[in-house]
Every structure is written in C-alpha cells, then in structure tokens.
Protein backbone atom coordinates (compact mmCIF):
# COMPACT_ATOMS: atom_id res chain seq x y z
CA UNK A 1 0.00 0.00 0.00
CA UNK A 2 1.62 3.51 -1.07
CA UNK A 3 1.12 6.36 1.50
CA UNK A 4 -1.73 8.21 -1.22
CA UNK A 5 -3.40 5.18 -0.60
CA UNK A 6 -3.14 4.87 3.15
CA UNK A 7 -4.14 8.10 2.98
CA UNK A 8 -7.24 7.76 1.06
CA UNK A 9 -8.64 4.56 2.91
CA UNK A 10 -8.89 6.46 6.15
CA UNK A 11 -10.10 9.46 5.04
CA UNK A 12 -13.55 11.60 5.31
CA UNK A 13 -12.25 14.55 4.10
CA UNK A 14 -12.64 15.83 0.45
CA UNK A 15 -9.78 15.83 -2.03
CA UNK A 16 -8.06 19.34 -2.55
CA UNK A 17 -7.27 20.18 -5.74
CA UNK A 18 -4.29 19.84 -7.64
CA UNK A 19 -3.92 23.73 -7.83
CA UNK A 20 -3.97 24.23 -4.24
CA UNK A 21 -1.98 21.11 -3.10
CA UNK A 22 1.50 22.09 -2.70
CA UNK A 23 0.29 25.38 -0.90
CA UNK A 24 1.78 25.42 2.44
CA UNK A 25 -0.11 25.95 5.47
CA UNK A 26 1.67 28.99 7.77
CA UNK A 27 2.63 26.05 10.53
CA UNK A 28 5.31 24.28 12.28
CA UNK A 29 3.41 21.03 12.74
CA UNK A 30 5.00 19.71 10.07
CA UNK A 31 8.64 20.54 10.42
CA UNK A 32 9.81 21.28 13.91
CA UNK A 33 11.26 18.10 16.54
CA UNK A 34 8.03 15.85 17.85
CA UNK A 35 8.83 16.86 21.67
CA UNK A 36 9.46 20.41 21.23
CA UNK A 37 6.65 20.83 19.53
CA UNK A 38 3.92 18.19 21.70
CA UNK A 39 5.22 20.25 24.70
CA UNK A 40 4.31 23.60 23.33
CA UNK A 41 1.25 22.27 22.32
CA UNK A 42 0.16 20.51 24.85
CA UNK A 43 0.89 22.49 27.83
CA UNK A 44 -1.56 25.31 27.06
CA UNK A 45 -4.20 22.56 25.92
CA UNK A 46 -4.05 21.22 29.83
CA UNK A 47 -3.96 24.69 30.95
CA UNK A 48 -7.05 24.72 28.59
CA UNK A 49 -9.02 21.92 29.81
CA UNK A 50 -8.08 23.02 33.71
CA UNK A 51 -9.96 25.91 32.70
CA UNK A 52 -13.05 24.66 31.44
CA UNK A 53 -13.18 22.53 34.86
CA UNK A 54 -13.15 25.30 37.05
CA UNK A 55 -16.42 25.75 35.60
CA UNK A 56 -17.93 23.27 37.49
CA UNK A 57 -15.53 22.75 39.93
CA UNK A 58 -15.47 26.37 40.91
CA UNK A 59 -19.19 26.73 41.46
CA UNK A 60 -19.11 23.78 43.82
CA UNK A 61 -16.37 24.70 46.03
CA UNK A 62 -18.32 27.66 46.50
CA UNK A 63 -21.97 26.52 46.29
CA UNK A 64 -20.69 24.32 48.98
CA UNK A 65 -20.09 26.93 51.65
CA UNK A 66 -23.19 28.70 51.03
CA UNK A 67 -25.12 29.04 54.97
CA UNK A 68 -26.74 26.20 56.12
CA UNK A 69 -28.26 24.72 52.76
CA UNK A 70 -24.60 24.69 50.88
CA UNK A 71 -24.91 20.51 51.02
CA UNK A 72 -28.17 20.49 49.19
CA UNK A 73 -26.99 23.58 46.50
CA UNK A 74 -23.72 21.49 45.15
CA UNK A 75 -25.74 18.22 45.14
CA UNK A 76 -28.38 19.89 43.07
CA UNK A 77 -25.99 21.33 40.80
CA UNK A 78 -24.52 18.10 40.71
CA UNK A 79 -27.64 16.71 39.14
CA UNK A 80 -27.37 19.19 36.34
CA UNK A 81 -24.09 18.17 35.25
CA UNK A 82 -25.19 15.39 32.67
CA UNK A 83 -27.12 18.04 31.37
CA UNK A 84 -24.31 20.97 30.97
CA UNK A 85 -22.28 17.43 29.57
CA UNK A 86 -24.43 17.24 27.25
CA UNK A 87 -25.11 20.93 25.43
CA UNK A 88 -20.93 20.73 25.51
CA UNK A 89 -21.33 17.36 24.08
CA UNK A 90 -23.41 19.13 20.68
CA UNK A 91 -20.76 21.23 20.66
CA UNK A 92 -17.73 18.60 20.30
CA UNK A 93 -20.57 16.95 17.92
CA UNK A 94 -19.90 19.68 15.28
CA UNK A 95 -16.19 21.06 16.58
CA UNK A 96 -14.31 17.69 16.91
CA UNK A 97 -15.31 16.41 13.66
CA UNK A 98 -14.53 19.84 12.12
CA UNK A 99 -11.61 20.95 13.63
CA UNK A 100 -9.62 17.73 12.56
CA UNK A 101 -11.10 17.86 8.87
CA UNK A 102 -9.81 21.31 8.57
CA UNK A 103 -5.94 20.30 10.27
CA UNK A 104 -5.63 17.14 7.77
CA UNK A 105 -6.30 20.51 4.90
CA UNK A 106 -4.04 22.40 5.95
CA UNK A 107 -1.31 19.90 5.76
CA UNK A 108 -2.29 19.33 2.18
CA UNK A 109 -2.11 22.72 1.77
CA UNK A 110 -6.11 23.43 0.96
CA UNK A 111 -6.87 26.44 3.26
CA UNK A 112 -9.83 27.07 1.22
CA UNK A 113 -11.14 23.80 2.12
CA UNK A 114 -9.95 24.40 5.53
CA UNK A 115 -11.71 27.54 5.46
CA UNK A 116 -15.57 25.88 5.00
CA UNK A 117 -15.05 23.23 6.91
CA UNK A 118 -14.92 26.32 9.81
CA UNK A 119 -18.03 27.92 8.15
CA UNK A 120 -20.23 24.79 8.14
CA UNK A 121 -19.47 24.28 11.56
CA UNK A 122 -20.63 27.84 12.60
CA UNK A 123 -23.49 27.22 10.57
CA UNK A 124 -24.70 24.04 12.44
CA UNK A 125 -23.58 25.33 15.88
CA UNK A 126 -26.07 28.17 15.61
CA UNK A 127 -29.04 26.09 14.84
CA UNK A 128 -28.27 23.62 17.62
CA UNK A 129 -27.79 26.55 20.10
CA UNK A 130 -31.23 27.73 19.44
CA UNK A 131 -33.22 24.30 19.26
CA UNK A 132 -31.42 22.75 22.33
CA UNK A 133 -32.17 25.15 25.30
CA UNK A 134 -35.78 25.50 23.98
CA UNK A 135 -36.41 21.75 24.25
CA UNK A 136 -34.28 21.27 28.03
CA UNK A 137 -36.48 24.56 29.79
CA UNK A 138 -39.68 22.66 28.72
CA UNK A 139 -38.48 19.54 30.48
CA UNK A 140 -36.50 20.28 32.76
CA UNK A 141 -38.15 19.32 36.16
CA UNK A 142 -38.95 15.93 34.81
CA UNK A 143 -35.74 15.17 33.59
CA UNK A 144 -33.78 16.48 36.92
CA UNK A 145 -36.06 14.30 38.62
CA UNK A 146 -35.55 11.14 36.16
CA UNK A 147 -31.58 12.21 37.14
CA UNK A 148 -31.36 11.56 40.33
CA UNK A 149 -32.63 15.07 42.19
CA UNK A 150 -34.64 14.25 45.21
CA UNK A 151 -37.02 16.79 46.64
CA UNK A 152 -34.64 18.93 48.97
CA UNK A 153 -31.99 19.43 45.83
CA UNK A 154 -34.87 19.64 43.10
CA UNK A 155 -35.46 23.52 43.22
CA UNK A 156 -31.74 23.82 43.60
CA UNK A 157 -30.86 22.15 40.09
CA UNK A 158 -34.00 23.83 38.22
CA UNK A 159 -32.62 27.07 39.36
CA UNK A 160 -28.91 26.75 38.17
CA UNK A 161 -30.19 24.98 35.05
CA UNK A 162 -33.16 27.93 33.92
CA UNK A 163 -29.62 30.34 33.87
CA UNK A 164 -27.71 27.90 32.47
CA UNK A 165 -29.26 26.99 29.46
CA UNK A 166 -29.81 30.83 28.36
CA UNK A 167 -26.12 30.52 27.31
CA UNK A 168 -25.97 28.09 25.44
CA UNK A 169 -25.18 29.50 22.00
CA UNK A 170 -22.18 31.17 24.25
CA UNK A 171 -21.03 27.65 24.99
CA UNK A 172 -21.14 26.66 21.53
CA UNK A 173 -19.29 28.68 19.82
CA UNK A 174 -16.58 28.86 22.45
CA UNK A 175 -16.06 25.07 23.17
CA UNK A 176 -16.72 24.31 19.59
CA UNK A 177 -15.06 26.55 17.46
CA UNK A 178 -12.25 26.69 19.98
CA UNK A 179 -10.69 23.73 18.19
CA UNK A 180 -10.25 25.37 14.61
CA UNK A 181 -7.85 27.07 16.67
CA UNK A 182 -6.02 24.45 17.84
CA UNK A 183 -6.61 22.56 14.92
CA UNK A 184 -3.75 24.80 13.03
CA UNK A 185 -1.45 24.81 15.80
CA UNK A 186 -2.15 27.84 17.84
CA UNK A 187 -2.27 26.18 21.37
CA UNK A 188 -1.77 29.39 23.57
CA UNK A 189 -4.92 31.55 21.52
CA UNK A 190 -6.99 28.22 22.49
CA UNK A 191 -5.81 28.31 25.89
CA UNK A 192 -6.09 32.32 26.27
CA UNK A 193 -10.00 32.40 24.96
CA UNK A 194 -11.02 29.32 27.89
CA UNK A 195 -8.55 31.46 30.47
CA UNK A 196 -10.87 34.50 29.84
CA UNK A 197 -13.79 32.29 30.42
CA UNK A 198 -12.56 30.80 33.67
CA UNK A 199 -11.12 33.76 35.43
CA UNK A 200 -14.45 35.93 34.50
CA UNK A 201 -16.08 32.70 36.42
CA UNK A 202 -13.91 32.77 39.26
CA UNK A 203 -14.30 36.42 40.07
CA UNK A 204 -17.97 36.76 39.06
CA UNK A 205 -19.17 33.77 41.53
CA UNK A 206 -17.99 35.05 44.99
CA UNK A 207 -19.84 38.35 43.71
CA UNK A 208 -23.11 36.74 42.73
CA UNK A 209 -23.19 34.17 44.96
CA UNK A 210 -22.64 35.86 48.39
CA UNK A 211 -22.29 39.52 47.37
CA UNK A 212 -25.49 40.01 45.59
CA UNK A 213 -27.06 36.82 47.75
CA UNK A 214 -28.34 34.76 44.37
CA UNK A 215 -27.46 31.45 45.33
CA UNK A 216 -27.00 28.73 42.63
CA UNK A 217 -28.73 31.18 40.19
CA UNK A 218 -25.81 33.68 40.49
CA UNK A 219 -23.49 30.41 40.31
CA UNK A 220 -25.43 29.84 36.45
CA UNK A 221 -25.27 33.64 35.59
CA UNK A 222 -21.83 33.93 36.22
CA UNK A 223 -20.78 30.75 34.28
CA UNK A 224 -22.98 32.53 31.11
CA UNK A 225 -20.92 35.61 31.10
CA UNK A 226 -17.98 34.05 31.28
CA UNK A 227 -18.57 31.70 28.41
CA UNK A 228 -20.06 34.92 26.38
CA UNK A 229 -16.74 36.80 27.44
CA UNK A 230 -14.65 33.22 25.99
CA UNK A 231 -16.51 33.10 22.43
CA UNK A 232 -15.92 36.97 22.14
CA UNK A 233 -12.55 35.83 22.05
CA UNK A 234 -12.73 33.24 19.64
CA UNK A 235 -14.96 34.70 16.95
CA UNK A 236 -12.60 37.83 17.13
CA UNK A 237 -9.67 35.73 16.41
CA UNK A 238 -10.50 33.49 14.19
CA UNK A 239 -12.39 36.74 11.88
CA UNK A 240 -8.66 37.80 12.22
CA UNK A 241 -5.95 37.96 9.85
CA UNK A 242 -3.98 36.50 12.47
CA UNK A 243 -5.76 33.08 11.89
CA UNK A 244 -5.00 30.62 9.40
CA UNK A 245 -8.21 29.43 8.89
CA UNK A 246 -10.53 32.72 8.31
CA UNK A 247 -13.75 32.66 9.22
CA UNK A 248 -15.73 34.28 6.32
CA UNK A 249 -19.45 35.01 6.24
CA UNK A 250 -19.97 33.44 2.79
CA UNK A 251 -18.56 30.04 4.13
CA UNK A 252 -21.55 30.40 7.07
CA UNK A 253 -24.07 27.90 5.37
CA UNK A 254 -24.87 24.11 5.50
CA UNK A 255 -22.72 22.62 3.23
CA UNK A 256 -22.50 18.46 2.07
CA UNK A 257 -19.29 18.75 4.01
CA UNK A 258 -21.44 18.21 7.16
CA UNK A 259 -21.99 15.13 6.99
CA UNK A 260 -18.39 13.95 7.07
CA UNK A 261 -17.92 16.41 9.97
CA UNK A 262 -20.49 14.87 12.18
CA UNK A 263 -19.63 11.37 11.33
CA UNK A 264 -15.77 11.86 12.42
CA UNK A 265 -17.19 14.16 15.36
CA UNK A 266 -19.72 11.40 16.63
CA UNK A 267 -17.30 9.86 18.35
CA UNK A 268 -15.99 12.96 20.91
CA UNK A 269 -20.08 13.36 20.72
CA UNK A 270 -20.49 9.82 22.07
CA UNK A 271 -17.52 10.19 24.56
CA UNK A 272 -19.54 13.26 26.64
CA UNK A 273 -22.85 12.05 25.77
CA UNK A 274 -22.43 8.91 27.25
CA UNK A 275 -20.93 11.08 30.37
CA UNK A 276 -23.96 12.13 30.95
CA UNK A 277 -25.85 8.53 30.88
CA UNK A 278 -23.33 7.38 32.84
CA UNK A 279 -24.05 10.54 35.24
CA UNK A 280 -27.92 10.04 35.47
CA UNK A 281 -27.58 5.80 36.16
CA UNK A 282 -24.79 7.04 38.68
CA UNK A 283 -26.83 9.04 40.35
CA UNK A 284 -30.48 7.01 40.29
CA UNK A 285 -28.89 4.04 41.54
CA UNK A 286 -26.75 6.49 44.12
CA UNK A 287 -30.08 7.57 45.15
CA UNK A 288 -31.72 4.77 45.63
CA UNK A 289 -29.42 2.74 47.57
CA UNK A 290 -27.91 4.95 49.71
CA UNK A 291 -29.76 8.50 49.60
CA UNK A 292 -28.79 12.36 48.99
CA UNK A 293 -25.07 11.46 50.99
CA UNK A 294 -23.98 9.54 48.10
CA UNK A 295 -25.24 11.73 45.23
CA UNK A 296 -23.28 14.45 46.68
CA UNK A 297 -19.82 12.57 47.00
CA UNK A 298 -20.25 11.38 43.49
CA UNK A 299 -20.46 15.02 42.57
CA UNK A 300 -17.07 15.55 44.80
CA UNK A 301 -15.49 12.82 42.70
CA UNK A 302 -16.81 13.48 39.49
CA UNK A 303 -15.05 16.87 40.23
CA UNK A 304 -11.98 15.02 41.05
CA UNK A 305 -11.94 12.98 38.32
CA UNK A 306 -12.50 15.87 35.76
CA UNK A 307 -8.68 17.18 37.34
CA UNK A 308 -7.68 13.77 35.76
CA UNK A 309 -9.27 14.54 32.45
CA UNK A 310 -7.57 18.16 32.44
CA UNK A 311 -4.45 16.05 31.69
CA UNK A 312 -5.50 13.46 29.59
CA UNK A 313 -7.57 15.39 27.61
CA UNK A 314 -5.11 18.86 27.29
CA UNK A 315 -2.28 16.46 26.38
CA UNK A 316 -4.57 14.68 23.52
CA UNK A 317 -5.91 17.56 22.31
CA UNK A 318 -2.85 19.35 22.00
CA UNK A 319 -0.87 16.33 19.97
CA UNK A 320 -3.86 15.80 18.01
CA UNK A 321 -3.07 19.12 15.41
CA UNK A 322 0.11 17.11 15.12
CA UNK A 323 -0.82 13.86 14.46
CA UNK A 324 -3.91 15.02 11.81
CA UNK A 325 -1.37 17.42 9.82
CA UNK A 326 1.62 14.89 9.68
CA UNK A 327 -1.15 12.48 8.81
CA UNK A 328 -2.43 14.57 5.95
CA UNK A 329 1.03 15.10 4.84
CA UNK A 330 2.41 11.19 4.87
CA UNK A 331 4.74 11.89 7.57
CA UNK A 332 3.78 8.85 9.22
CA UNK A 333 7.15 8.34 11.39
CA UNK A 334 6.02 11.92 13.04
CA UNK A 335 2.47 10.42 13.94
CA UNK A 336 4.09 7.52 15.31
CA UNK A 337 6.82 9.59 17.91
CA UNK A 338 3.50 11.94 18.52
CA UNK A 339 1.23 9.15 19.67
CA UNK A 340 3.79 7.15 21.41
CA UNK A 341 5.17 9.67 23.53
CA UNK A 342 2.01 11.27 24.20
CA UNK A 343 1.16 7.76 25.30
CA UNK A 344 3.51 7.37 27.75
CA UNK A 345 3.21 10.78 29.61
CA UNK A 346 -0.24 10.31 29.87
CA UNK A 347 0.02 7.12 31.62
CA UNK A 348 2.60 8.48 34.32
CA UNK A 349 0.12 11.91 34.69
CA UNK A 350 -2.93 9.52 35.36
CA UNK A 351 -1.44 6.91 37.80
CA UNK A 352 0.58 10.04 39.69
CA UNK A 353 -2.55 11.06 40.57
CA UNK A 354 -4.99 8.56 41.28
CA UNK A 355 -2.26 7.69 43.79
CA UNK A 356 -3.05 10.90 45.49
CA UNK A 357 -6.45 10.79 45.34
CA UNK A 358 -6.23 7.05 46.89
CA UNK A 359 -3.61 8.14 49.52
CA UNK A 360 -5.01 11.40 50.66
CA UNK A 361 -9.36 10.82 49.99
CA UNK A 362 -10.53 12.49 53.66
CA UNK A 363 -8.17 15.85 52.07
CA UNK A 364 -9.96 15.54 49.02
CA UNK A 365 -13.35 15.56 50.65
CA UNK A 366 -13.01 18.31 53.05
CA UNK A 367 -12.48 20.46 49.94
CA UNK A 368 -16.02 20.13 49.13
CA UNK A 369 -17.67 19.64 51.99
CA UNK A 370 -17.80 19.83 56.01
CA UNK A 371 -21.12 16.91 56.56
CA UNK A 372 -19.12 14.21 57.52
CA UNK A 373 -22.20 11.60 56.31
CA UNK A 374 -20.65 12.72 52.67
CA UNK A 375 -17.27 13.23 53.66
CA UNK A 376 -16.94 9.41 55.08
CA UNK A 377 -18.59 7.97 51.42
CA UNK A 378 -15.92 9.59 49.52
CA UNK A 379 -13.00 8.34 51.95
CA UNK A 380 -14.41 4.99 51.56
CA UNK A 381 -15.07 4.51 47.83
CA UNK A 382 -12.55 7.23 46.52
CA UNK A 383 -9.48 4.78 46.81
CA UNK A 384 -11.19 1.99 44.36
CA UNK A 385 -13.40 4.54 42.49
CA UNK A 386 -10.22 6.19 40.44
CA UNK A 387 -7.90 3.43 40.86
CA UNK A 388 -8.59 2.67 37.04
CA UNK A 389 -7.72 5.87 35.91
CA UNK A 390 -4.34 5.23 35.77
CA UNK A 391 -4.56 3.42 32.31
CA UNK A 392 -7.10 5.47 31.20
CA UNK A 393 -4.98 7.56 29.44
CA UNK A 394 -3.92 4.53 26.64
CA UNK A 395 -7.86 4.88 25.58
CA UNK A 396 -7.64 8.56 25.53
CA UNK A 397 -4.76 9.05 23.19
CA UNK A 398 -5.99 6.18 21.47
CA UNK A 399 -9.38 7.85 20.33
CA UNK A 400 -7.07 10.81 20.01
CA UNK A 401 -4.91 9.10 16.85
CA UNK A 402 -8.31 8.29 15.72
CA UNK A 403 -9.91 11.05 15.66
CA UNK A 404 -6.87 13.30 13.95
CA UNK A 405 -6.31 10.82 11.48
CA UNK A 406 -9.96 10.73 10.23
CA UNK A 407 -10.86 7.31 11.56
CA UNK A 408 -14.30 7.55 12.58
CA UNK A 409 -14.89 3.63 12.99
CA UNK A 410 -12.76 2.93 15.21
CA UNK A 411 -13.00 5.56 17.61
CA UNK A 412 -16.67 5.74 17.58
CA UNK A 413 -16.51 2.00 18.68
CA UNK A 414 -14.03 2.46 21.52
CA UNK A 415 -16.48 5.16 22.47
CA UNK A 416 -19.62 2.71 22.88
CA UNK A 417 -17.13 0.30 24.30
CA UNK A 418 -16.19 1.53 27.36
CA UNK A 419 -19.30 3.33 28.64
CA UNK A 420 -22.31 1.71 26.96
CA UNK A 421 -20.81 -1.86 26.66
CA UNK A 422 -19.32 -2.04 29.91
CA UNK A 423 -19.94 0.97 32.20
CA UNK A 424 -23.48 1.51 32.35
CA UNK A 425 -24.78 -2.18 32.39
CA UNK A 426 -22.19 -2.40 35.19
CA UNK A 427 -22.97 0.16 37.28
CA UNK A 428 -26.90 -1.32 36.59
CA UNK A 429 -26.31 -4.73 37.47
CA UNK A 430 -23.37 -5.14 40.11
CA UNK A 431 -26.26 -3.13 42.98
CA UNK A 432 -28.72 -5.35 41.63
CA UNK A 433 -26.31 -8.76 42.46
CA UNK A 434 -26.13 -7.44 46.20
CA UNK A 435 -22.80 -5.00 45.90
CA UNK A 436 -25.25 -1.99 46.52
CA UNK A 437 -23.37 1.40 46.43
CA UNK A 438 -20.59 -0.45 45.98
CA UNK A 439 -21.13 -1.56 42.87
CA UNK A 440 -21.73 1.71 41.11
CA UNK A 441 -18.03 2.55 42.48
CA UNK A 442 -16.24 -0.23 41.21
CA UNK A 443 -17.82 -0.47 38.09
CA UNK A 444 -15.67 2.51 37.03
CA UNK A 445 -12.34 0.62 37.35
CA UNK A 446 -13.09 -2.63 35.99
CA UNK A 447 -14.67 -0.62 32.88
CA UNK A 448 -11.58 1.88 32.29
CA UNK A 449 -8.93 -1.03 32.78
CA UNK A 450 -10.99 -3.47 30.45
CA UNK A 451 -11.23 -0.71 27.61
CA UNK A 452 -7.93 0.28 28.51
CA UNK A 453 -6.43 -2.84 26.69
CA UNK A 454 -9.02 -3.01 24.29
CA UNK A 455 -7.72 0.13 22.94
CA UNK A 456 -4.11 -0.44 22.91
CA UNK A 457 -5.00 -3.38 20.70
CA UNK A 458 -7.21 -1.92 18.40
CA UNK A 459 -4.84 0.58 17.59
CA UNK A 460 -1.52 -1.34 17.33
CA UNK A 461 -3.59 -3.37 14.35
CA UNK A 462 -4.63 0.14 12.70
CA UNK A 463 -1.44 1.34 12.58
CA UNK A 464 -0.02 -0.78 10.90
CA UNK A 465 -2.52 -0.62 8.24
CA UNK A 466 -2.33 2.77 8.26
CA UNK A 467 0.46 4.39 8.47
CA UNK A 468 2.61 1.68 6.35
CA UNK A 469 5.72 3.09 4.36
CA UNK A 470 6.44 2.89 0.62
C-alpha cells in the first residue's frame, strides 16, 4: 500500500485540488522536533481543559459553603451536570469532527477547504444553540427528577439549570469553534480564549453568589458571562488575519461537508454524551441505595476525576493538530513519535494522581464539603473509584490518533465500548447482584482497565494498516 493510498482509505475529508496542493499551510506542525513541539502544544491545551473545569468545579467549592443549605446547592448542581455534559457534548458533535477535517487541509495545503469546513461548523452550531435550550427549559423538572434530584436538591438544580441553558449558544461557539484554533497549531490563543472564560467565572461567583445573595442562580449567571466573554474571544480571532483558517461570512451555510464532519465528530459526541448517561444511572442508583449522601460525593469525585481529564484530555488535544497534519502530509514516522510519547506521559500523569487521590481521599473531601455523612462515602469509595484511571490515558490518546487521522470507525466503537458496553450495564447490574453502592463505584475501574487494553489493541492493528511506508 503507497502512502496516497493509506491516505485515502482512512479518510472523510474531500480531495483538494491539484492547484492548491502544494500550498503550504503557515505552521510548524509539520517541520519542527516531535517533543518540542507536543510540549508547546500541549501544555496550554491542559492549561485549557483546567480551565473549562473550574467551571464546574469552581461553582461547587463555592456553592458548597453557602449558609446552612450549601450541602443540598452542590448536590443539586450536581444533578445538572449530565445536562451541561451534554449541550458541551453538541458542541464537540460539530467542533471535533470539524476541527480535525480542517488540520488534515491544511497539511495538504487546501486552506480554502480548511476555510468551509470552519463555516459549516458555525453554521450548524447556531441552529443547535437555538433548538437545544428550547427543548431542556420545557423539560427540565422531569428530567432532573428522572436524574437523580430528590425533593430537597430539586429547586436547587431547576434554578442553576433555567440560567444555564440561556447561554448556550455562548457555549457553543466557544467550546466548539475553539478547536479550529487548535486545529492549526495555535495552542496558547486556544488556551487564552477558555482562560478569559474561567477567570471571569472565578471572580464573578464570589460576587453573585454571596455579594449580591443569588445562590446557585448567580453560580449559572456567572458561568454565562464568562462563556459569552470566551466566544468573544474566539470569533474575534478566528475573523482575524492573524488566523490561518478565516472565518468568512460566505462560508456560514450548511454545506454536504457536514456530513463527514459529524460522522468523524460522533465519536468525541459519544464520549460526553455517554458522560452524561453514565451521570444520570450514577446518580439514580446512588439515590436509591444509599440516599442524597452519596449523590453528593459522586459530585465531589466526578469533580476530582475531571482534574484527571484536564491532563489526559489537554495532552490529547494538543498532539492531536500534530498527528492530523503529519497524517495529511504522509509523515507517518512523526504520527508515530506523537502518539507514542504522548502515550507514555499520559500514563505516568494519570497513575501520579490517582495515587493521590487514593492516599489522601478524607483531604480531598473536606475540599467540598464539612457533613461528615458525605465526607466518610468519599474516603471509603474514593481509593477503588479512580484506581482505574491510571490506564485510562492509553484509551484517551488512542481515540485521540483516531480522531486526527480521520478514523471515525474505530473511535466511535471504543467510544460505545467503554461506557455503553461495559460501564453503564455495570454500574446497573453489580447493585442489583447485592454489591449496593458499591457496585456503582467499582464499576468505574473494571470498565476503564478493560477498555484500557481493548484500545491499545485496536490501535496497534490500525497502525499498521495505516500508516505503512512505501
């Protein structure tokens, strides 16, 4: 097989033409050394996904130390996450499939094509943001309810999640066209538009929270302006000169180019969507066999988890420009030294910390909260909850190659995999066989070290498929 060939059989994008194919792209991804370049990447891509989960994390620490009802406020907010996973997950939908699409372009030097692969996406992200949030505010209370809210955190989660959803075109276009910014190599602008977003959060909340006494509502407001503030940022820049790939108003229509999009993006879709499932049977079974206790320190260690993901995620998304130009360009020995050493600091990142988190749980937990009914479920089940995590990160970079290199297949399958194959039916069944709360918690680990090693051998047989030499 000739590398035009490998090439063609893995990918979803269109064909530039011959006029525009030996125009460069204005990058380094294609020349500079592997590490140099992974590390300048990748750093502001973790300092990029730390930001996004201060969101949530910083409205809990402080939601938590609200007078007398600060228990009841996180847990209800807690509730609402699958839902806030979710609008981010339409986002990723359009952005993750886009984003790559446009990075395999540029390194066949087709900006143009780059170019409407950007405009499409606006295009869809707009009508999502306005059919979405109209759809959630009518159903809201019923689905809260179906989620796990009892009655003491119900008016709690419909309060943050009425605020919430008015910003959800905000959270769109930040989170989703965010990546046809890293897509052409321009880590720090990435990080700096989800820095606005996080710092506007973390000074607004204390304000509206306390200051101006609005409770979880003034939690939701502030978390609105901060993502309005954040896609500010990245429709400015990417309407810039400064930006390789232009954002034009003539490319802002639905184009046949969406469909390829969305199939290479359902698989990042799949990944948060099936967060939130995972979320809601978490939480229902939480609730019904062990009460409002162990809802709220699964929200603490959701939270904890997500610093986990700010590492494995940053680090992917940050190699993944890399591994989608080189890719596009039939530089296959630079994907190879991109996924492989991305591999391996992933894997020391994720077990360095679970080891915390299993060493030090009661810390972890008085970070969150002072009822010591919630404090003594996450000291308990923290230690075997994340203990899996360690090997996560082979998955994650795994679905990373994947996804950069156009393979939509694959990735979408590792996606059901882990969560729908094994996670959910786990966390369903193991209570049911007499574990009880114990069950949901150790369903995690056996999932994410059973897809773990799924994923590392899915992948070794792609590669060499894929990116074989002439």
């Amino acid at each position: 097989m000739t590398k035009t060939q490998s090439r063609q059989s893995g990918q979803q994008a269109t064909q530039p033409t011959q006029s525009t194919r030996g125009t460069a792209a204005n990058t380094d991804l294609g020349t500079k050394p592997i590490g140099r370049l992974a590390v300048s990447l990748a750093i502001p891509a973790v300092v990029a996904q730390a930001c996004n989960a201060l969101y949530t994390i910083i409205d809990r620490l402080f939601l938590a130390h609200i007078p007398d009802v600060g228990d009841l406020a996180m847990t209800g907010v807690g509730v609402c996450f699958p839902i806030t996973l979710a609008v981010s997950a339409f986002a990723m939908l359009v952005g993750m499939g886009g984003g790559p699409l446009s990075s395999i372009a540029l390194g066949r030097g087709d900006r143009d094509l780059a170019e409407r692969y950007l405009g499409t996406s606006v295009a869809a992200i707009v009508a999502i943001a306005l059919a979405l949030p109209t759809v959630l505010q009518i159903l809201k209370a019923p689905i809260l309810t179906l989620f796990g809210a009892s009655p003491a955190t119900l008016p709690y989660a419909v309060d943050f999640l009425t605020v919430y959803l008015s910003g959800t075109i905000f959270v769109q276009l930040s989170l989703g066209l965010n990546t046809f910014i890293t897509a052409q190599g321009r880590a720090r602008v990435a990080m700096v538009s989800v820095l606005i977003g996080a710092l506007s959060s973390l000074a607004l909340d204390p304000l509206f929270i306390f200051v101006l006494d609005m409770g979880v509502r003034g939690a939701a407001l502030a978390n609105v302006i901060a993502q309005g503030l954040s896609a500010l940022w990245v429709l400015r820049f990417l309407a810039s000169q400064r930006s390789a790939i232009r954002l034009r108003i003539r490319n802002i229509r639905f184009t046949r180019m969406l469909g390829p999009m969305l199939f290479l993006g359902v698989s990042p879709f799949i990944m948060q969507i099936t967060e939130s499932v995972i979320q809601v049977v978490f939480n229902s079974s939480l609730q019904r066999y062990g009460g409002d206790a162990y809802v709220g320190a699964m929200t603490i260690m959701t939270s904890l988890m997500q610093l986990i993901f700010v590492f494995s995620q940053g680090i992917s998304q940050g190699v993944q420009p890399i591994i989608g130009y080189n890719y596009g360009a039939g530089l296959y020995d630079r994907v190879r030294r991109a996924y492989r050493g991305t591999m391996a600091v992933q894997v020391a990142i994720n077990c360095t910390m679970t080891t915390m988190f299993a060493i030090f749980p009661a810390f972890f937990a008085s970070l969150f909260t002072s009822d010591p009914a919630i404090a003594d479920v996450v000291t308990r089940t923290l230690p075997y909850f994340v203990c899996g995590m360690g090997v996560f990160g082979i998955q994650n970079v795994v679905q990373c190659a994947f996804v950069g290199m156009g393979q939509a297949k694959p990735s979408l399958f590792l996606a059901i995999f882990r969560k729908l194959i094994l996670l959910v039916p786990l966390a369903l069944v193991l209570p049911e066989l007499g574990f009880g709360t114990t069950g949901v918690f150790v369903a995690e680990p056996i999932s994410d070290i059973t897809s773990a090693l799924t994923a590392g051998a899915l992948f070794a047989w792609y590669a060499r498929r894929l990116l074989q030499e002439d």
